[in-house]
Protein backbone atom coordinates (compact mmCIF):
# COMPACT_ATOMS: atom_id res chain seq x y z
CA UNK A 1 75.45 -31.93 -5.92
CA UNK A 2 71.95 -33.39 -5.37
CA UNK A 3 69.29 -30.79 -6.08
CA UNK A 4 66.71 -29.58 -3.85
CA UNK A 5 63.04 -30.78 -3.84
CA UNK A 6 60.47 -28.70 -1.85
CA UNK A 7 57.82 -30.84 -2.88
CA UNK A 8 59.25 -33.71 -1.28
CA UNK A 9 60.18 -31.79 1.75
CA UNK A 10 56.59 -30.60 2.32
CA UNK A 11 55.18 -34.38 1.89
CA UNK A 12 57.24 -35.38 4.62
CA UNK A 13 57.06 -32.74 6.97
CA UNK A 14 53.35 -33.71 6.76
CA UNK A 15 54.04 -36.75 9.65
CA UNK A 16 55.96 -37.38 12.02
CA UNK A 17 57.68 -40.35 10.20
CA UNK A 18 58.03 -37.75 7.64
CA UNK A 19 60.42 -36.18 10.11
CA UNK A 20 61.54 -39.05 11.37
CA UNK A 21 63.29 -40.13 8.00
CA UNK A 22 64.48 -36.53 6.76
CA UNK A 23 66.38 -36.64 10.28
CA UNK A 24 68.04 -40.17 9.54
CA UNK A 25 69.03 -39.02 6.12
CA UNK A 26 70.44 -36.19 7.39
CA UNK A 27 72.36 -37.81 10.20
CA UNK A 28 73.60 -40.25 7.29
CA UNK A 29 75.20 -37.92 5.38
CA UNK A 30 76.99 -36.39 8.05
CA UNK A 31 78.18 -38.88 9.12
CA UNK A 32 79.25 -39.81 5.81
CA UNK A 33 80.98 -36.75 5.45
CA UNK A 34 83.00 -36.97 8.67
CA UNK A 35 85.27 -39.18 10.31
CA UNK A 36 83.52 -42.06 12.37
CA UNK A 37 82.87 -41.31 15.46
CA UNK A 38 81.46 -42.95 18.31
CA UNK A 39 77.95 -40.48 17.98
CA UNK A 40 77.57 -41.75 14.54
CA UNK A 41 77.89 -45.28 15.95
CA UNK A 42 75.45 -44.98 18.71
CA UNK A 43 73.02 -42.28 18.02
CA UNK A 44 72.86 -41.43 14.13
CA UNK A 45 69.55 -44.25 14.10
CA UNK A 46 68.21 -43.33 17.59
CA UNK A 47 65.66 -41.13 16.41
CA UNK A 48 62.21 -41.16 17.46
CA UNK A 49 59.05 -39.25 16.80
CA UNK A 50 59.04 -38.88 21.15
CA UNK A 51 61.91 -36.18 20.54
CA UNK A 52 58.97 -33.54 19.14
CA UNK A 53 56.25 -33.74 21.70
CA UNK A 54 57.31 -31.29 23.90
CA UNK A 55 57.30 -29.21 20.95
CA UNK A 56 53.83 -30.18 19.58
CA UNK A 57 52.76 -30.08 23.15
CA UNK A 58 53.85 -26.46 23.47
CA UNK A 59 52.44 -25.63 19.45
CA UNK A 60 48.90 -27.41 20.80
CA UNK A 61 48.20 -25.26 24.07
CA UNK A 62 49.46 -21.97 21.96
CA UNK A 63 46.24 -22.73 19.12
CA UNK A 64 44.13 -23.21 22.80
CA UNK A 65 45.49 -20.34 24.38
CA UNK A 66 44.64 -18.16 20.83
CA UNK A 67 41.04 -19.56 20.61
CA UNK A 68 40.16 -19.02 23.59
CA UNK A 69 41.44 -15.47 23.55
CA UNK A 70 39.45 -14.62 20.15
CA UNK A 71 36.12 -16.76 21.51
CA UNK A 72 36.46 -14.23 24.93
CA UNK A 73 36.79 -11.23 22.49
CA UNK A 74 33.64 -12.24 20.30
CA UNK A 75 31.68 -12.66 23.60
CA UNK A 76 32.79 -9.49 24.98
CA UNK A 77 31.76 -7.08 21.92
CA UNK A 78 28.27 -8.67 21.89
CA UNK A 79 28.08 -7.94 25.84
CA UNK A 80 28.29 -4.54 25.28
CA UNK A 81 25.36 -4.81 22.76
CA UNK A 82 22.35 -2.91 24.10
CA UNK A 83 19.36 -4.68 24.97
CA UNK A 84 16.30 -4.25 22.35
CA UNK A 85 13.97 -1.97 23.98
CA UNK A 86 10.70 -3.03 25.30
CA UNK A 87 7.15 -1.31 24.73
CA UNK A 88 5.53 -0.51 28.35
CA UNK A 89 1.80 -0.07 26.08
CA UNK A 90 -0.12 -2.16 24.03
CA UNK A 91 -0.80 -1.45 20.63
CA UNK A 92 -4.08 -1.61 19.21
CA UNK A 93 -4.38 -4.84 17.00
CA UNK A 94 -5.14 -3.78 13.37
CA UNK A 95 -4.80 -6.99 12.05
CA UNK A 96 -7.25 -8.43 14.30
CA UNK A 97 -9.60 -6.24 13.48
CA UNK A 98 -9.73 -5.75 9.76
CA UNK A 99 -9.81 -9.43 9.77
CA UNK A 100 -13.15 -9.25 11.50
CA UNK A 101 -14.16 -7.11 9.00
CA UNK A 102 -13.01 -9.44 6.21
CA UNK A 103 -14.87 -12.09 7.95
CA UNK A 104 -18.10 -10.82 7.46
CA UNK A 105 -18.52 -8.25 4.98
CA UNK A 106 -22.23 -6.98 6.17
CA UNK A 107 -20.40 -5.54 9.53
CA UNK A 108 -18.05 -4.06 7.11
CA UNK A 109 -20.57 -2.42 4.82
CA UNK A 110 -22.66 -1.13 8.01
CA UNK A 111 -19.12 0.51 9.04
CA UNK A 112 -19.22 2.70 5.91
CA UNK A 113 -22.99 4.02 6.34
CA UNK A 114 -24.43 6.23 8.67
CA UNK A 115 -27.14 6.11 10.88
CA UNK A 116 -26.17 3.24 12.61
CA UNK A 117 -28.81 0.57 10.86
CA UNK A 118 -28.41 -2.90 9.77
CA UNK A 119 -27.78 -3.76 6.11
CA UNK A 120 -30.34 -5.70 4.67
CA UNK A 121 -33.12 -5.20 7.43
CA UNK A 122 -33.46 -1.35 7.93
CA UNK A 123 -32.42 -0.68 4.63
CA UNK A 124 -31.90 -3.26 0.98
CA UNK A 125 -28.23 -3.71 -0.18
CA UNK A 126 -29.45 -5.36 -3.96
CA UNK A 127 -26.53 -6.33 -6.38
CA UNK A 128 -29.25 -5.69 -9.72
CA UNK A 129 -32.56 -4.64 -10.48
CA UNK A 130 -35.32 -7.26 -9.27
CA UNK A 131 -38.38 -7.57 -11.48
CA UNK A 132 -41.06 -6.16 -9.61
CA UNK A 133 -44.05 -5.55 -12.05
CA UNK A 134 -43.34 -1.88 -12.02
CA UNK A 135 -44.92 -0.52 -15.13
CA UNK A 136 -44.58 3.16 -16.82
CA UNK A 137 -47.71 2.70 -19.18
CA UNK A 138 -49.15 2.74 -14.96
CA UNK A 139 -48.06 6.20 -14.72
CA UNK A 140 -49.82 9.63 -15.13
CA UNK A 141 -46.67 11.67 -16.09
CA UNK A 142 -43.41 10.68 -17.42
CA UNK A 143 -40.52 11.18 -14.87
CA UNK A 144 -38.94 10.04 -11.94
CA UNK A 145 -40.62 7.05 -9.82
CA UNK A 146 -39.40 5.13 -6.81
CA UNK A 147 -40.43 1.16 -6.97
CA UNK A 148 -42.52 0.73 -3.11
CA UNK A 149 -42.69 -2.53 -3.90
CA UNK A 150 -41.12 -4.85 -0.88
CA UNK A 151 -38.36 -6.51 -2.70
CA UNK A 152 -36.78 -3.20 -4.01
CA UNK A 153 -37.72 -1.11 -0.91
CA UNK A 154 -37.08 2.57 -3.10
CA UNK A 155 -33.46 1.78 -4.07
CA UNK A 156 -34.80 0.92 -6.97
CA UNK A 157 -36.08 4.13 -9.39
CA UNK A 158 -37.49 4.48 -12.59
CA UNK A 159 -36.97 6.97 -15.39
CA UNK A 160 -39.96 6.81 -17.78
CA UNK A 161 -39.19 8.19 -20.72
CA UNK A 162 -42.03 11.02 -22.90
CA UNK A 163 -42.48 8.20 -25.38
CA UNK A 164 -42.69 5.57 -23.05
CA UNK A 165 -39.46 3.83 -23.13
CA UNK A 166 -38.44 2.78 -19.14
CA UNK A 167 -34.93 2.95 -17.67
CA UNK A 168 -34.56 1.16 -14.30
CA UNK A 169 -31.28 1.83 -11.74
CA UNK A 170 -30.08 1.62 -8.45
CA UNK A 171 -29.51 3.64 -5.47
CA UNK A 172 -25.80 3.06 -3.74
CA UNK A 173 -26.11 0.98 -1.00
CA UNK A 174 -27.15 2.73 2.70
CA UNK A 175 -29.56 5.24 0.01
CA UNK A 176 -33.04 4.93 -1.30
CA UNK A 177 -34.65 7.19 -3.91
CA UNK A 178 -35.75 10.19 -2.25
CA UNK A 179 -39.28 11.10 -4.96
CA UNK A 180 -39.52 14.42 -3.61
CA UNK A 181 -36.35 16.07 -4.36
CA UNK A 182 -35.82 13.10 -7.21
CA UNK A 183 -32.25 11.83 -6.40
CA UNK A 184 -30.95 8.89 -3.87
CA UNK A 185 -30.57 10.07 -0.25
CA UNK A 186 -29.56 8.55 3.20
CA UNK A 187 -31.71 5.58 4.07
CA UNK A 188 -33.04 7.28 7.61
CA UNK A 189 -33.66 10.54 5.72
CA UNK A 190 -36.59 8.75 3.53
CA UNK A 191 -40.06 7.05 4.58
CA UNK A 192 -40.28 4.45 1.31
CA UNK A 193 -44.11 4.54 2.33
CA UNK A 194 -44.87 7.70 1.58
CA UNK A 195 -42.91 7.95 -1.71
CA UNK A 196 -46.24 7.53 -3.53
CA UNK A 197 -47.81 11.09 -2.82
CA UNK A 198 -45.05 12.76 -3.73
CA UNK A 199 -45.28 10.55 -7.97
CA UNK A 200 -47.83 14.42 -8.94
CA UNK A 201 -44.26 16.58 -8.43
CA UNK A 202 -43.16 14.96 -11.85
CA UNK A 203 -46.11 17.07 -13.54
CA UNK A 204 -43.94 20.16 -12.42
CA UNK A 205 -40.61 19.14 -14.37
CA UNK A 206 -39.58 21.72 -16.39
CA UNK A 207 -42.60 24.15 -16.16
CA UNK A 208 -42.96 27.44 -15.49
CA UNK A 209 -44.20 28.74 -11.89
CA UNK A 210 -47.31 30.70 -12.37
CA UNK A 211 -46.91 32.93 -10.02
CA UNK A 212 -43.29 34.22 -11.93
CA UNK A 213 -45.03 36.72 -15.03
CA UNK A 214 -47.46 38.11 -11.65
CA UNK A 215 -44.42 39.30 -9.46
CA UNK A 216 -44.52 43.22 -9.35
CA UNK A 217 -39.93 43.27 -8.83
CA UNK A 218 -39.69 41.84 -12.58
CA UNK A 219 -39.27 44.94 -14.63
CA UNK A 220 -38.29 45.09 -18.39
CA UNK A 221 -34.17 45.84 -19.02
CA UNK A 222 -35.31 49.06 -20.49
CA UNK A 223 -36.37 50.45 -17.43
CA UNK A 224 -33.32 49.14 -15.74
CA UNK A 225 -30.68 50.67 -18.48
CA UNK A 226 -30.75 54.14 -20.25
CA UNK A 227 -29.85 54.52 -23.93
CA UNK A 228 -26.08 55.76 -23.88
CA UNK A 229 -26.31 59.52 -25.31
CA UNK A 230 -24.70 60.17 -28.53
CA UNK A 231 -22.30 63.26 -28.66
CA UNK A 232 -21.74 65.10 -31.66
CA UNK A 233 -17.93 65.51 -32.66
CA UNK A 234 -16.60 68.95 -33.66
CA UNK A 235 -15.79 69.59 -37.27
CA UNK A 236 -12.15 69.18 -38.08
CA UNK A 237 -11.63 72.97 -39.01
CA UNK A 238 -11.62 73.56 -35.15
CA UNK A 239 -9.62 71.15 -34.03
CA UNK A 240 -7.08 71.66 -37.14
CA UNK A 241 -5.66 74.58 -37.89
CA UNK A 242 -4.38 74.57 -41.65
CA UNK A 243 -0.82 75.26 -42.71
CA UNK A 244 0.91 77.92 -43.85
CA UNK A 245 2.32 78.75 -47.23
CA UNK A 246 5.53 80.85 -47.62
């Protein structure tokens, strides 16, 4: 009994003359098997692939008839997909503008200071100290001076020291030194000019008003606080009484 090869079977199903030849082989060994006949005569060989396109034909419009059904289905679930919705206003560009300000980083400093002014022209914006011939041997006190001089325009100070030594800073940028309340203040809330009249209030750093030891409400903490009173304690023998012997 010839054994079965499902191998070879699949390889020739693969074709039409795949088909084509199992069929012959098949009629062959029928006919083999059986008496002759006239069928076996005339129509064991008559074969052709023509016999299966009716069925491919059919197979063929089925896969259409299938894709088209699952291509109708994929459009009709994304029909029912609602729309994105659409903004009626227009939102402010941020982008835009901080790009602006990126662009030109003056406009973005005058942003951050009050007052309105213009960086550079109504008040100095200086990255470091400029040498302007200011000079604490110059001075009458030590203390706290703002430089007049054009190019540092009172952002610049200067600490001169009792024995002479000079320390030079800046004011932030949008502030100048402020000489008569000695620390950096808003640009429109200083004249630069008139820093120089107020250079005598460094004489007053740390000294006494004279008008404080005069001033009739300053009285001495005696007069203020009484002694506390001292109270004598009883003697024990009243407090005590002493026990009895039986």
């Amino acid at each position: 009994m010839a054994s079965y090869n499902e191998t070879s079977d699949v390889r020739e199903f693969q074709s039409l003359d795949g088909a084509r030849e199992r069929y012959q082989r098949g009629a062959i060994k029928l006919c083999r098997l059986t008496p002759p006949t006239q069928y076996c005569t005339k129509h064991s060989f008559s074969f052709t692939s023509t016999q299966f396109l009716p069925s491919l034909l059919t197979m063929a419009n089925t896969m259409m008839l299938l894709a088209l059904a699952l291509l109708g289905t994929c459009q009709a679930q994304q029909g029912y997909l609602p729309a994105p919705p659409s903004y009626s206003y227009n939102a402010p560009d941020v982008r835009t503008a901080t790009t602006e300000l990126e662009q030109d980083p003056i406009a973005a400093l005058a942003a951050l200071i009050p007052g309105g002014g213009v960086p550079g022209e109504d008040y100095p914006i200086l990255a470091s100290v400029p040498d302007t011939g200011f000079s604490c041997e110059q001075q009458e006190f030590p203390g706290y001076f703002a430089d007049t001089a054009d190019e540092a325009g009172c952002q610049v100070f200067h600490i001169c020291q009792f024995d002479g030594r000079q320390d030079s800073f800046l004011c932030p940028n949008g502030t100048i030194f402020n000489q008569q309340y000695f620390v950096c203040d808003w640009w429109f809330n200083v004249d630069c000019a008139a820093s120089e009249q107020f250079r005598s209030l460094n004489a007053e750093i740390g000294k006494i008003p004279e008008d404080a030891s005069s001033r009739s409400d300053v009285v001495a903490p005696s007069q203020l606080y009484g002694a506390p009173q001292q109270r004598q304690a009883p003697p024990p023998s009243q407090l005590y009484n002493s026990p009895n012997r039986s």
